[in-house]
C-alpha atoms as a PDB file:
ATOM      1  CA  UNK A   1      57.180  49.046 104.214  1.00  0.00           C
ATOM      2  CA  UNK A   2      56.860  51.666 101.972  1.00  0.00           C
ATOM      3  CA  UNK A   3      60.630  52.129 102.034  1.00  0.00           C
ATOM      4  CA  UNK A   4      60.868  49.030 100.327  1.00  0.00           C
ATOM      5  CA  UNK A   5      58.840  49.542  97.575  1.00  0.00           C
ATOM      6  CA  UNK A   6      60.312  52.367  97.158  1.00  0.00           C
ATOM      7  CA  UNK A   7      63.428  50.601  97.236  1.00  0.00           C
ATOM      8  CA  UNK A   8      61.955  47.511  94.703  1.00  0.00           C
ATOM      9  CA  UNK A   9      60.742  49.895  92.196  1.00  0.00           C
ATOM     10  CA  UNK A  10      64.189  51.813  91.888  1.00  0.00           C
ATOM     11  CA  UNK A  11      65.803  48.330  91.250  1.00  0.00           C
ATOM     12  CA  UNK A  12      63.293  47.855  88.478  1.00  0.00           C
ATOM     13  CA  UNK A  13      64.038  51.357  87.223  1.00  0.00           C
ATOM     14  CA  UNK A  14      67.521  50.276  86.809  1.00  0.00           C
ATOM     15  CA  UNK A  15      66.929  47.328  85.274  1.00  0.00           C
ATOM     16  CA  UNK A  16      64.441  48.779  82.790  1.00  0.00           C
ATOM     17  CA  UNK A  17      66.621  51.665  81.703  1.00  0.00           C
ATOM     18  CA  UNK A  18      69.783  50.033  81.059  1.00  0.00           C
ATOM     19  CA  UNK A  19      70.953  48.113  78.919  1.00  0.00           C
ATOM     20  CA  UNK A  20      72.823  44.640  79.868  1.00  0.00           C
ATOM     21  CA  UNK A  21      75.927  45.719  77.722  1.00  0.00           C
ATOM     22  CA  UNK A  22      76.364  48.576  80.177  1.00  0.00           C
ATOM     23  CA  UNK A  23      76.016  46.625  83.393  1.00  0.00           C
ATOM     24  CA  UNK A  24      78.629  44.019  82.153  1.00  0.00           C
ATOM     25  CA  UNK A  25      80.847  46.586  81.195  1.00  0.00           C
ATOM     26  CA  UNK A  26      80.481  48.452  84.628  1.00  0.00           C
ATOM     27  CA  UNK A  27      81.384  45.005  86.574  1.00  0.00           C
ATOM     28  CA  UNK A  28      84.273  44.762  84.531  1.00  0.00           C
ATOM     29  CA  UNK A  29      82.969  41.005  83.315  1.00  0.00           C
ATOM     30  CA  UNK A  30      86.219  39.825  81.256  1.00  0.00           C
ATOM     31  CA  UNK A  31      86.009  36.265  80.555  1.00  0.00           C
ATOM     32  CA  UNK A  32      83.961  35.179  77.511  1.00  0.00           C
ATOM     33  CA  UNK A  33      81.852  32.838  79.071  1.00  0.00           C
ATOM     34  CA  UNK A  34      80.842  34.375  82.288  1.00  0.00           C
ATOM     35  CA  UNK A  35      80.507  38.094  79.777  1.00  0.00           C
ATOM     36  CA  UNK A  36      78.004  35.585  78.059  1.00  0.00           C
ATOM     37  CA  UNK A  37      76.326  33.975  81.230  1.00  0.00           C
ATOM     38  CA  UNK A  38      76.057  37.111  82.524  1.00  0.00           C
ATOM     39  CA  UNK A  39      74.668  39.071  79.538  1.00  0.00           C
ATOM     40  CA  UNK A  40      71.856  36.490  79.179  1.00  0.00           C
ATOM     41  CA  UNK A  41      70.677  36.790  82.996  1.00  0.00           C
ATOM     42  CA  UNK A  42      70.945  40.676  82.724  1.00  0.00           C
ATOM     43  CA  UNK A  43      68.652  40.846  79.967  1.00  0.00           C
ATOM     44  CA  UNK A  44      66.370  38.173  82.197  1.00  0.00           C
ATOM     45  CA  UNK A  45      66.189  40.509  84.562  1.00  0.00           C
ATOM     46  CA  UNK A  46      65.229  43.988  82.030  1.00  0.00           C
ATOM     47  CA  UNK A  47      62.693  41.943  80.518  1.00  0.00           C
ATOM     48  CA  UNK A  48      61.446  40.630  84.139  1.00  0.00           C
ATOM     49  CA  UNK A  49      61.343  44.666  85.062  1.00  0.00           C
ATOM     50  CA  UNK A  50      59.249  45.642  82.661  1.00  0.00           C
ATOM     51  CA  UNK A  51      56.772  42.873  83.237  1.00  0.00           C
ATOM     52  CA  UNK A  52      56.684  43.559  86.704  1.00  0.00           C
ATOM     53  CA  UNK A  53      56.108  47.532  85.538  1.00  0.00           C
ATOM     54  CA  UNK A  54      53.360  46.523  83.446  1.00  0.00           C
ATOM     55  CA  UNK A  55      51.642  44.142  85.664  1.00  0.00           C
ATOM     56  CA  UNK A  56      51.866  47.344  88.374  1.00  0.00           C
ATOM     57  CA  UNK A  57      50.168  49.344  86.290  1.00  0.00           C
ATOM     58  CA  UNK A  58      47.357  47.356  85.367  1.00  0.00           C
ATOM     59  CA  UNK A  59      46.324  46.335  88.614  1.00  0.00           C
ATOM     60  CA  UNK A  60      47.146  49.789  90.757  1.00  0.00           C
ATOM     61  CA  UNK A  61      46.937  52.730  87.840  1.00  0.00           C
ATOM     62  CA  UNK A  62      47.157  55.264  90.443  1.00  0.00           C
ATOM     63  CA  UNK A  63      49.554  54.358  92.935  1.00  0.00           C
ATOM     64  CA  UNK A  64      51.834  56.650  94.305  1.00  0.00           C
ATOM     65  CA  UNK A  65      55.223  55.820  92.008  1.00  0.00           C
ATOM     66  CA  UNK A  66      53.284  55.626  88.829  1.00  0.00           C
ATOM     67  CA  UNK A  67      55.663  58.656  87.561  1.00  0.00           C
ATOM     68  CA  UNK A  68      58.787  57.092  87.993  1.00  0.00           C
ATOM     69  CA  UNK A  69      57.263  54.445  85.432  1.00  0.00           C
ATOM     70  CA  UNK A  70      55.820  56.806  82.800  1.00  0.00           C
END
């Protein structure tokens, strides 16, 4: 279990730390519309991330990962 989380919180890491722009440009995303689709849901998910950060740290301010937030 704690492989997991450990798992979860590096997804959120990603998302948190880099920008949309970047991901699209790393999947090679080349038509307009799908750049456009997938732009908005990338920056869904970032925004998602750092909710889920924040909500982490308000309820559990010492848990064990706290670092890789900070």
């Amino acid at each position: 279990m704690l492989e997991s989380y450990r798992e979860y919180l590096k997804i959120l890491e990603v998302f948190s730390k880099t920008k949309p722009e970047k991901l699209i440009k790393q999947k090679k995303i080349t038509y307009e519309d799908k750049r456009v689709k997938a732009l908005e849901i990338y920056r869904k998910l970032r925004e998602l991330s750092f909710l889920s950060y924040c909500k982490l740290l308000k309820a559990q301010p010492h848990f064990n990962y706290r670092l890789n937030i900070l």
